[in-house]
C-alpha atoms as a PDB file:
ATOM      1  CA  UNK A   1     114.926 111.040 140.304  1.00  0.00           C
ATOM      2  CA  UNK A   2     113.923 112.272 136.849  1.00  0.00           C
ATOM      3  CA  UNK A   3     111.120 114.841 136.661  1.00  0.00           C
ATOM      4  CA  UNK A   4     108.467 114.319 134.119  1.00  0.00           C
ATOM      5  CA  UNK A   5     105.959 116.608 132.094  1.00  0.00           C
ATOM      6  CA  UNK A   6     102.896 115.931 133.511  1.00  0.00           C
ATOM      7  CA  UNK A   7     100.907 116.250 129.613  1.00  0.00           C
ATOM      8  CA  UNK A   8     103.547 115.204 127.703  1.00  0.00           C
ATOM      9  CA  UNK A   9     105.043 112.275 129.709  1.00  0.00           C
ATOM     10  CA  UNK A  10     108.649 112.847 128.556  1.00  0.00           C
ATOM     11  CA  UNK A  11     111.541 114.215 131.003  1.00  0.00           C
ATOM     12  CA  UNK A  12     111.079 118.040 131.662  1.00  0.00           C
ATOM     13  CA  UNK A  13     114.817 118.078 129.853  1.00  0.00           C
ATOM     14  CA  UNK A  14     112.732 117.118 126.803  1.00  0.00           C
ATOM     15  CA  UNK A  15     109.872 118.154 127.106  1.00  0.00           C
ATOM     16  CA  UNK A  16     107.557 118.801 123.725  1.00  0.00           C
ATOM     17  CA  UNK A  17     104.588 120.410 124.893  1.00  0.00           C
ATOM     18  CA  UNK A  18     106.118 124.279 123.410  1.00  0.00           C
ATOM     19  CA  UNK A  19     105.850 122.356 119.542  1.00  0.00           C
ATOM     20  CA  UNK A  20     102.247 120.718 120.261  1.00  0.00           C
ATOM     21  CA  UNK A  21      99.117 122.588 119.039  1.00  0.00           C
ATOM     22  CA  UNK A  22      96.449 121.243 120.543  1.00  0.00           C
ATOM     23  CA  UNK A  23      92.656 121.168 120.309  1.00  0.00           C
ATOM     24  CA  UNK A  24      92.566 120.815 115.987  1.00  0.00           C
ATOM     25  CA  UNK A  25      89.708 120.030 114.812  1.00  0.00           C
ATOM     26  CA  UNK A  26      88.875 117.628 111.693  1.00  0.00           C
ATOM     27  CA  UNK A  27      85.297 116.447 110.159  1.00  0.00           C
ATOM     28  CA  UNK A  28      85.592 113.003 110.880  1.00  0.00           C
ATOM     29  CA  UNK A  29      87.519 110.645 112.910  1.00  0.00           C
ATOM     30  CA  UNK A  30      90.764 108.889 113.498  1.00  0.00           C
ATOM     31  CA  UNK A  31      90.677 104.982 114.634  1.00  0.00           C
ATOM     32  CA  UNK A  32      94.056 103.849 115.974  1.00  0.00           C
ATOM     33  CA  UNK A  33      94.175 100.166 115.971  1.00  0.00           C
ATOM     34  CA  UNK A  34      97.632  99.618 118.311  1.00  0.00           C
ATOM     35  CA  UNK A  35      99.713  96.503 118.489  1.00  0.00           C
ATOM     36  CA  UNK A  36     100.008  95.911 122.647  1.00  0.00           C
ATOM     37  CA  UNK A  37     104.131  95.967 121.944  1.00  0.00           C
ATOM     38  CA  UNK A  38     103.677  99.458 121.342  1.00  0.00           C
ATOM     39  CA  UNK A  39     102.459 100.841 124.940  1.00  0.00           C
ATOM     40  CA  UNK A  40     106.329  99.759 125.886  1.00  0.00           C
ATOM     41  CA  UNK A  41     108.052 102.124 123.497  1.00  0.00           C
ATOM     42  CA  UNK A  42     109.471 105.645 125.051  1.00  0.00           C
ATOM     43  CA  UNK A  43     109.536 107.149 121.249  1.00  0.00           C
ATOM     44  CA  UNK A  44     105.879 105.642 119.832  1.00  0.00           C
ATOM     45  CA  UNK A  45     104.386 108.903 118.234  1.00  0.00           C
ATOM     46  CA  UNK A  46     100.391 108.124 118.760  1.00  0.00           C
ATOM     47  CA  UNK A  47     100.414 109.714 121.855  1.00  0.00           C
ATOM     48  CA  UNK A  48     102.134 112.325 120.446  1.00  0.00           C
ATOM     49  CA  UNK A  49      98.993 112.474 118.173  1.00  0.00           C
ATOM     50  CA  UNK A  50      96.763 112.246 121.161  1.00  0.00           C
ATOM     51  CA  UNK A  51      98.018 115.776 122.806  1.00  0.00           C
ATOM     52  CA  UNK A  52      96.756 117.571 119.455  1.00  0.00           C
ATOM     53  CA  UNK A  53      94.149 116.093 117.725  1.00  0.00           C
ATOM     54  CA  UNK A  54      90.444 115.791 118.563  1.00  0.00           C
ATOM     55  CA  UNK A  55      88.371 112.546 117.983  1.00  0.00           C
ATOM     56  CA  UNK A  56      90.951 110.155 118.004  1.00  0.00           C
ATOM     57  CA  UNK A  57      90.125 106.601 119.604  1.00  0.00           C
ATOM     58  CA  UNK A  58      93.441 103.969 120.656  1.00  0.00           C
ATOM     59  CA  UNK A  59      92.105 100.410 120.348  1.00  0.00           C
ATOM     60  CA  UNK A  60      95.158  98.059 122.139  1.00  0.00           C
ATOM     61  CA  UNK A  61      94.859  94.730 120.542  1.00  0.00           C
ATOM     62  CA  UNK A  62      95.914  91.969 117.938  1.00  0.00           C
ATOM     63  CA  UNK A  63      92.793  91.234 116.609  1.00  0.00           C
ATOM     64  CA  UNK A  64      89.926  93.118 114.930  1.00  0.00           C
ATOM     65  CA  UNK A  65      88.179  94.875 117.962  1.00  0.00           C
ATOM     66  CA  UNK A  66      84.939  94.139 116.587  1.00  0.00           C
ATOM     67  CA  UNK A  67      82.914  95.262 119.550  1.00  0.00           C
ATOM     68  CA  UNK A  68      84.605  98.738 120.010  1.00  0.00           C
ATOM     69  CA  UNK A  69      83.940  99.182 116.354  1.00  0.00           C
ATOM     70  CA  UNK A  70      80.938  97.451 115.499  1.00  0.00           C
ATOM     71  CA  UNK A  71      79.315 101.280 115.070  1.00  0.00           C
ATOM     72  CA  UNK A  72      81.329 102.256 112.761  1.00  0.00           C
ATOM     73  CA  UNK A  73      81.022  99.446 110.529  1.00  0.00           C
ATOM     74  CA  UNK A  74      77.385 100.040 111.016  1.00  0.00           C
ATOM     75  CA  UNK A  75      77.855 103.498 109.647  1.00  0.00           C
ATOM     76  CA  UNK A  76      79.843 102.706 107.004  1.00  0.00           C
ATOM     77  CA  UNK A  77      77.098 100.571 105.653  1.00  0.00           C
ATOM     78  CA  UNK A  78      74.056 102.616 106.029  1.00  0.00           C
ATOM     79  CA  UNK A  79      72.071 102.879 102.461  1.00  0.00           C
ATOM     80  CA  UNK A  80      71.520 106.756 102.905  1.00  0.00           C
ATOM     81  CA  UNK A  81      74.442 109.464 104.232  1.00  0.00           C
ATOM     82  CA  UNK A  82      77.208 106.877 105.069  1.00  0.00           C
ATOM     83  CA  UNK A  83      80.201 107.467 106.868  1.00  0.00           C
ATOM     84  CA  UNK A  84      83.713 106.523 104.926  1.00  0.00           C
ATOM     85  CA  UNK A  85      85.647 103.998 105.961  1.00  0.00           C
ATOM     86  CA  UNK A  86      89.029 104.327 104.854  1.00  0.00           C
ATOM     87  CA  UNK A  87      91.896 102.241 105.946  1.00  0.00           C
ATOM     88  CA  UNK A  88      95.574 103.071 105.273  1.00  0.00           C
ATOM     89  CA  UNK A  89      97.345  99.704 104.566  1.00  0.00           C
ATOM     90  CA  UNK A  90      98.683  98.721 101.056  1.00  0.00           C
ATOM     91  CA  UNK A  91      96.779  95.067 100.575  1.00  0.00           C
ATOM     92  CA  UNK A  92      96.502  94.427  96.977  1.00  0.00           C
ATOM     93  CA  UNK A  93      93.589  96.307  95.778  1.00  0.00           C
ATOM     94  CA  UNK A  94      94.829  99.748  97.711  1.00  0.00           C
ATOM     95  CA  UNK A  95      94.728 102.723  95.711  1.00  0.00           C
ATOM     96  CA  UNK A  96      96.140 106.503  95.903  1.00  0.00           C
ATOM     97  CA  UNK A  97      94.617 107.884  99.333  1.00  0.00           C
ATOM     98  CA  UNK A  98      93.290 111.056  96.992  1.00  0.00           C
ATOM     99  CA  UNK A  99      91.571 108.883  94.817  1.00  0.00           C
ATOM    100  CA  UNK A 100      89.541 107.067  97.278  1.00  0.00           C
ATOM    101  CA  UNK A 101      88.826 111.050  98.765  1.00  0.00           C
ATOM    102  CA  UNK A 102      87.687 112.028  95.653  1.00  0.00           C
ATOM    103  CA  UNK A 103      85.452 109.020  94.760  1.00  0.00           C
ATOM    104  CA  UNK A 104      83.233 109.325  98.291  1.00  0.00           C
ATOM    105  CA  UNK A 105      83.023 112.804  97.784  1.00  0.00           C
ATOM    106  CA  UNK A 106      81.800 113.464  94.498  1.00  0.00           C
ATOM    107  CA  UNK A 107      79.188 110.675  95.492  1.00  0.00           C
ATOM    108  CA  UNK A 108      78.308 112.438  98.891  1.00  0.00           C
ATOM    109  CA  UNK A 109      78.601 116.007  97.442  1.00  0.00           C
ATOM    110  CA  UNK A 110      74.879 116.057  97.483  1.00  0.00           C
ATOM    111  CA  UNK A 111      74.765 115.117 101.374  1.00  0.00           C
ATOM    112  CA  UNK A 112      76.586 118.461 102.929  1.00  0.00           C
ATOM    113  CA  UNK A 113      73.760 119.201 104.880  1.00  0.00           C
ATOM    114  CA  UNK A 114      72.089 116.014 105.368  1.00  0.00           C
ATOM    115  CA  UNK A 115      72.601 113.688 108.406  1.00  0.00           C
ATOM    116  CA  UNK A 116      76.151 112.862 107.519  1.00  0.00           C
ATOM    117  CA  UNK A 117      76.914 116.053 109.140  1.00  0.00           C
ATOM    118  CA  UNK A 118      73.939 116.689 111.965  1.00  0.00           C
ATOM    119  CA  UNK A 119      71.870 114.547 113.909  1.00  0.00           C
ATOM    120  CA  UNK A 120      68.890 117.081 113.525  1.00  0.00           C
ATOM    121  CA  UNK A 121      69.458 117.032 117.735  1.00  0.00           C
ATOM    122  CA  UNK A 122      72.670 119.257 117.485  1.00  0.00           C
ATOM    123  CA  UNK A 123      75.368 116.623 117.704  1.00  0.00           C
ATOM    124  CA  UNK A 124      77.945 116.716 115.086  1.00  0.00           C
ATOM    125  CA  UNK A 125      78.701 113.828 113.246  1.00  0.00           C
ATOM    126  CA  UNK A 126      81.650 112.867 111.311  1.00  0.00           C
ATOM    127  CA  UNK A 127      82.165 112.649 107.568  1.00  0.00           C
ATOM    128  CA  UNK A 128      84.760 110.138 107.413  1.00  0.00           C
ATOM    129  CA  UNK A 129      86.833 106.930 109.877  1.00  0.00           C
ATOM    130  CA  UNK A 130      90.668 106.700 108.811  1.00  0.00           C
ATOM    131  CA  UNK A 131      91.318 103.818 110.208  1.00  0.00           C
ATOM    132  CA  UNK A 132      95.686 102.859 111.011  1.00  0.00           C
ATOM    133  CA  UNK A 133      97.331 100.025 112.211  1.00  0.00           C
ATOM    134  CA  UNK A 134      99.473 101.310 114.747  1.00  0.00           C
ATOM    135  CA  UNK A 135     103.003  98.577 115.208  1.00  0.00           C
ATOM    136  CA  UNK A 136     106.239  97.544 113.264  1.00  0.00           C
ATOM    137  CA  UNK A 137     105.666  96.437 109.644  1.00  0.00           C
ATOM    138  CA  UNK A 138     106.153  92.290 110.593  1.00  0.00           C
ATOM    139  CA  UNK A 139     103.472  93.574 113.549  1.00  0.00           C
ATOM    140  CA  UNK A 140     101.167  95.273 111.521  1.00  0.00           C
ATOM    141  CA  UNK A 141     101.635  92.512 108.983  1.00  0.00           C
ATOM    142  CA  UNK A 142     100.409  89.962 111.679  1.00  0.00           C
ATOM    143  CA  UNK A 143      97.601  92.015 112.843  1.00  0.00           C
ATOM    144  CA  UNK A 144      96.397  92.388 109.081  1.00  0.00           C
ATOM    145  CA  UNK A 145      96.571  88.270 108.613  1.00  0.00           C
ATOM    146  CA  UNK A 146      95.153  87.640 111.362  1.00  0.00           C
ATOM    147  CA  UNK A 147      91.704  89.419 111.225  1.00  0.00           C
ATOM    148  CA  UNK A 148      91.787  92.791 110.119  1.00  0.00           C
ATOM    149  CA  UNK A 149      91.631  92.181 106.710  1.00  0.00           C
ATOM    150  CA  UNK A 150      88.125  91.437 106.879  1.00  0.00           C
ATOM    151  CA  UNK A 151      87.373  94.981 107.689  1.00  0.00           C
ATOM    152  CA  UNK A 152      88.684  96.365 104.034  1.00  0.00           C
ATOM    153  CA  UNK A 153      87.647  95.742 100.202  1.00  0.00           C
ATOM    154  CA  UNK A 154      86.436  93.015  99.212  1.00  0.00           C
ATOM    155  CA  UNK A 155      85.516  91.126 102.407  1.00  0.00           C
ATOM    156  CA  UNK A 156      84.316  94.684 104.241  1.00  0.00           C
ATOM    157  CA  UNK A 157      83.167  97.628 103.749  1.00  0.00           C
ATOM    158  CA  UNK A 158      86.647  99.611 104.139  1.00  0.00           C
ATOM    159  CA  UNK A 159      88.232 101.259 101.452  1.00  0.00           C
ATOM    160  CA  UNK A 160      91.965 100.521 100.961  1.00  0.00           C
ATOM    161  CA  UNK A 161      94.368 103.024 100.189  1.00  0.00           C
ATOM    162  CA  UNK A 162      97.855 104.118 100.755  1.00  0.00           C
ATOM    163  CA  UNK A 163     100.012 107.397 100.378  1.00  0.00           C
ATOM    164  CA  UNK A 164     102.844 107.723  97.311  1.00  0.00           C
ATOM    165  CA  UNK A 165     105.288 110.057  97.773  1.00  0.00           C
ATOM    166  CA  UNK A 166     104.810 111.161  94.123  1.00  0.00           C
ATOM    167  CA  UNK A 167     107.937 113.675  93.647  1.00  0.00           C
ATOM    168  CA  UNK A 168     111.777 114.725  95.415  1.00  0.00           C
ATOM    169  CA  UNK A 169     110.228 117.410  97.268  1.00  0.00           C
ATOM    170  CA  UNK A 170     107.839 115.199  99.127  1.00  0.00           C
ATOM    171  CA  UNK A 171     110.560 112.465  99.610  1.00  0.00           C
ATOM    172  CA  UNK A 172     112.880 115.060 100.728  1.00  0.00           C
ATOM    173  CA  UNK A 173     110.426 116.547 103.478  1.00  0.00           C
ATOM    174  CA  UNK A 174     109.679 113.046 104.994  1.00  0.00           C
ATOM    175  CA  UNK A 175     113.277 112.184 105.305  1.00  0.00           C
ATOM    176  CA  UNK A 176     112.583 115.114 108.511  1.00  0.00           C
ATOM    177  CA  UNK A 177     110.786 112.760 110.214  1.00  0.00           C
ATOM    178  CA  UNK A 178     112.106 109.725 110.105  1.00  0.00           C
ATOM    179  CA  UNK A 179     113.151 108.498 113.665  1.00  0.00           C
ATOM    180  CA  UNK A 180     114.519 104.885 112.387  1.00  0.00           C
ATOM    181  CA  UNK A 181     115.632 102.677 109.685  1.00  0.00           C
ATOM    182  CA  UNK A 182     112.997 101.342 107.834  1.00  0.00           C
ATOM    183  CA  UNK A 183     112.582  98.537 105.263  1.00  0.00           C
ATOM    184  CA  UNK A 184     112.002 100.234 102.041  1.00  0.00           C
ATOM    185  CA  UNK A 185     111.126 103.727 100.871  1.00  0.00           C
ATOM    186  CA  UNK A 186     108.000 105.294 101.796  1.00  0.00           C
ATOM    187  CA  UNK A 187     107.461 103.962 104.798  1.00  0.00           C
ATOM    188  CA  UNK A 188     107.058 106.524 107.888  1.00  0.00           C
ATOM    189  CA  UNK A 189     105.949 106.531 111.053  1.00  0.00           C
ATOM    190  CA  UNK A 190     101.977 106.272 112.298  1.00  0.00           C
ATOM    191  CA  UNK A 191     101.990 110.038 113.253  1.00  0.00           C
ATOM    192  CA  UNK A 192     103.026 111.329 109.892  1.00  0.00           C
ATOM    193  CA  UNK A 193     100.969 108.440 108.091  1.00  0.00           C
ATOM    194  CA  UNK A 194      98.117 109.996 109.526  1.00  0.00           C
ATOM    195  CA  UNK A 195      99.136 113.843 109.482  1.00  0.00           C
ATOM    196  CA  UNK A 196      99.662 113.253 105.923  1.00  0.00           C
ATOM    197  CA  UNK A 197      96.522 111.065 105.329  1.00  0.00           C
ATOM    198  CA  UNK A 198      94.280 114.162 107.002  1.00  0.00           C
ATOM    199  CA  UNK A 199      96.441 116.614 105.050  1.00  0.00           C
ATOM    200  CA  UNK A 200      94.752 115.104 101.796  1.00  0.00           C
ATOM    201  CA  UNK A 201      91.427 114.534 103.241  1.00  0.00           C
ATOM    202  CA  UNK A 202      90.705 117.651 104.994  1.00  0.00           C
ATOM    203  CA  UNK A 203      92.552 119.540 101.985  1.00  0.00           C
ATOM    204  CA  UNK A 204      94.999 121.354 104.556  1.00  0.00           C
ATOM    205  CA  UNK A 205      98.512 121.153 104.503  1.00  0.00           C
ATOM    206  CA  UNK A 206      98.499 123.594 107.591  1.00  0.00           C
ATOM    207  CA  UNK A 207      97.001 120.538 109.933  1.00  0.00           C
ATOM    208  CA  UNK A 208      99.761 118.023 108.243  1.00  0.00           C
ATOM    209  CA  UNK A 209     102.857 120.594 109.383  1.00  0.00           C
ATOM    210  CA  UNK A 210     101.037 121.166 112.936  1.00  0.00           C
ATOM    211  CA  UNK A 211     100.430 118.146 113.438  1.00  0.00           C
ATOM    212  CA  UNK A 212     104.387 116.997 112.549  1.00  0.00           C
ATOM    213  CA  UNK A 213     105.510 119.928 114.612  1.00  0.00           C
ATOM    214  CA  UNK A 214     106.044 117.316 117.872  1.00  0.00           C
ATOM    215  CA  UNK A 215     107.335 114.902 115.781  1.00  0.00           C
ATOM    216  CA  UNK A 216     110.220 116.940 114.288  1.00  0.00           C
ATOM    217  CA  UNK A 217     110.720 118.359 117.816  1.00  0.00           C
ATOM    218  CA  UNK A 218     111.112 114.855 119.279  1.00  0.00           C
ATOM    219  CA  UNK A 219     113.886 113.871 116.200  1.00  0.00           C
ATOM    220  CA  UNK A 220     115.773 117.532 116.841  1.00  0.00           C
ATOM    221  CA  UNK A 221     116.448 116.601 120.449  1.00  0.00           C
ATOM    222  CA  UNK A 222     116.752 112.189 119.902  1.00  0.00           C
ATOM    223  CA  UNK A 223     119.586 113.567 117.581  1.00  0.00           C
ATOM    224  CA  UNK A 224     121.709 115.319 120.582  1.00  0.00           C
ATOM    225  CA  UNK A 225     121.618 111.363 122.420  1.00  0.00           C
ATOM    226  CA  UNK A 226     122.267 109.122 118.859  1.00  0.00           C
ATOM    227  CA  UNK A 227     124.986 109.683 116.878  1.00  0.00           C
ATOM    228  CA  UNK A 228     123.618 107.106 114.171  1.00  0.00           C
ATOM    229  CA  UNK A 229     120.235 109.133 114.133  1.00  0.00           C
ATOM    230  CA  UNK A 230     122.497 112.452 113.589  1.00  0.00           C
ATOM    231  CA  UNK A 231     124.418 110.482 110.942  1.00  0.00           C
ATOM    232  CA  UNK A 232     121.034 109.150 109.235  1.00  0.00           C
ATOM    233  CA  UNK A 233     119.915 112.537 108.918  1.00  0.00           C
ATOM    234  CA  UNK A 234     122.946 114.306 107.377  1.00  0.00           C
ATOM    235  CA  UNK A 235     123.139 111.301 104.453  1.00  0.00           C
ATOM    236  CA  UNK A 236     119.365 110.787 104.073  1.00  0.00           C
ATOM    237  CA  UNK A 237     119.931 107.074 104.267  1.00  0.00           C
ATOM    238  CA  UNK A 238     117.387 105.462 106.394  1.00  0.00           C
ATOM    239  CA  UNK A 239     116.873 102.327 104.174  1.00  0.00           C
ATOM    240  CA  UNK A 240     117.571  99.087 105.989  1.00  0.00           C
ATOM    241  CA  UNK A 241     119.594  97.878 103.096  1.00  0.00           C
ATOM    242  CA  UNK A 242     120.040  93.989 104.536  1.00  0.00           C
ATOM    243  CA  UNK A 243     116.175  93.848 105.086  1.00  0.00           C
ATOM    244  CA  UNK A 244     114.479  91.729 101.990  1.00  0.00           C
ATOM    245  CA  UNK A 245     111.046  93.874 101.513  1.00  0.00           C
ATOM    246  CA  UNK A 246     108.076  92.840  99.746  1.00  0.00           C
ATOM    247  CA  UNK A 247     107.299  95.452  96.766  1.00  0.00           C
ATOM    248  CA  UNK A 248     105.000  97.015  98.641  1.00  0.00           C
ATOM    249  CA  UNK A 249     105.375 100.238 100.421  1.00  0.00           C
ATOM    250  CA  UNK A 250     103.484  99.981 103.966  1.00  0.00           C
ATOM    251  CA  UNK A 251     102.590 102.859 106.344  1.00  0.00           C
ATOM    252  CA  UNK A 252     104.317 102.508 109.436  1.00  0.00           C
ATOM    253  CA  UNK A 253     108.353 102.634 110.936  1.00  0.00           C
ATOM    254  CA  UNK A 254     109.966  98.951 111.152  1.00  0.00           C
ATOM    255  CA  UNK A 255     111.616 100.120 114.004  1.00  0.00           C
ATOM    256  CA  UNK A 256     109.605 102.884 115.520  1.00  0.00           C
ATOM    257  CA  UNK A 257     106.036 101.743 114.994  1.00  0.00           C
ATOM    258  CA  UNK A 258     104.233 104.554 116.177  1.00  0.00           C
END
C-alpha cells in the first residue's frame, strides 16, 4: 500500500510540501468557484493553492452559489468603501486585468484608511474578491452560460478582466507550467491564473513565483512518468492543434482544469 503525505495528499515518492510556502498573505480575497468534475482529478492545482495562500474560499458547484456569496456581492455594492469584485473570465466586455487594478484604485486611493481596510473593531477587511472559475474550458464555459454571468458587467456588479501575455519573455515563462495541451495560446492552469492575477494586483512578482513554486515542482516530477509531457516541454508545443477555439483566450487548462 502506497503511503501518502498527510498535508499534501500526494504519494510520499512525490511529495511537494519542500516547494510550498505557506501562510502568504494578500489584502483581499480569492473566491474559487470549482466545477464538481474537478474534486476527481489527482493533478487539479487549487489545492495546491490551498497549502499556501491565506483567505481562499472553494465553492463546489455548477451554478452561481448565490448564498455562499451573497456577502460579497453585498460588498461590492456598498455606496461608500466598496470591496472589488473582479472576475477573471474573457466575456466580451473583459479588459487587461491591470487596467481594471488601476481604475478601482485611483478611485479608492482616498479610502486607505477608511473601512475598506478596518472594521474600527480590529478585524481586517479585504480590499479586493478575485473571483475564478475553477474546470476545463467547455466546463467553465457551461458554468459561465448557465448562471454565472450574471455576477459580471453589465448584469452584476463584477468587473471582467483577463490576463495577456503581452511579450516572448512572459510566453516563454508560462510554457514552465503548463501540465497539458490546451486549446489556444494563453490559456494556463487555475493556479497560475490566479498567481499571476495577484502578481498584478498586489504589485509582487515575489508572491506570483512562490506561489508557482508547487506547480513547477509537480510538472518536474509528472515529467519522469509521461514521456509526451517531457516531449511537450522540450518543443514548447502545447497547442491542441485539431481543437477549433473561439478567438478568445480563456483562463484555465482544457485538460487540467485546476
Amino acid at each position: 500500500m502506497r503511503a501518502y503525505c498527510q498535508r499534501c495528499r500526494r504519494p510520499c515518492s512525490v511529495c511537494l510540501c519542500d516547494s510550498v510556502v505557506p501562510g502568504l498573505s494578500i489584502c483581499g480575497r480569492v473566491v474559487v468557484i470549482q466545477h464538481p468534475n474537478e474534486a476527481k482529478k489527482k493533478l487539479a492545482t487549487v489545492p495546491l493553492l490551498q497549502l499556501s495562500l491565506r483567505s481562499v474560499s472553494v465553492f463546489r458547484c455548477r451554478r452561481t452559489p448565490h448564498t455562499q456569496i451573497a456577502h460579497i456581492i453585498e460588498e461590492a455594492k456598498r455606496p461608500v468603501n466598496p470591496v472589488p469584485l473582479v472576475i477573471i473570465y474573457l466575456a466580451p466586455g473583459a479588459r487587461p486585468l491591470e487596467d481594471v487594478v488601476n481604475e478601482w484604485k485611483s478611485i479608492a486611493q482616498d479610502d486607505d484608511e477608511g473601512d475598506a481596510h478596518g472594521d474600527g473593531h480590529g478585524e481586517i477587511k479585504p480590499r479586493y474578491t478575485l473571483l475564478v472559475l475553477d474546470g476545463t474550458w467547455n466546463e467553465v464555459r457551461e458554468m459561465w452560460n448557465k448562471g454565472m454571468h450574471v455576477l459580471g458587467e453589465p448584469h452584476g456588479v463584477g468587473k471582467l478582466a483577463y490576463l495577456p501575455l503581452d511579450d516572448d519573455v512572459e510566453r516563454k515563462d508560462a510554457v514552465r507550467y503548463k501540465l497539458r495541451v490546451e486549446p489556444q495560446e494563453g490559456c494556463m492552469s487555475t493556479l497560475e491564473c490566479i498567481a499571476r492575477a495577484l502578481g498584478v494586483i498586489e504589485g509582487d512578482n515575489g508572491l506570483t513565483l512562490a506561489l508557482l513554486r508547487p506547480l513547477a515542482r509537480l510538472i518536474e516530477l509528472q515529467k519522469q512518468f509521461s514521456p509526451s509531457l517531457q516531449d511537450r516541454a522540450q518543443n514548447g508545443d502545447y497547442i491542441r492543434r485539431t481543437h477549433n477555439s473561439r478567438a478568445q483566450r480563456p483562463c484555465h487548462d482544457e485538460g487540467d482544469g485546476g
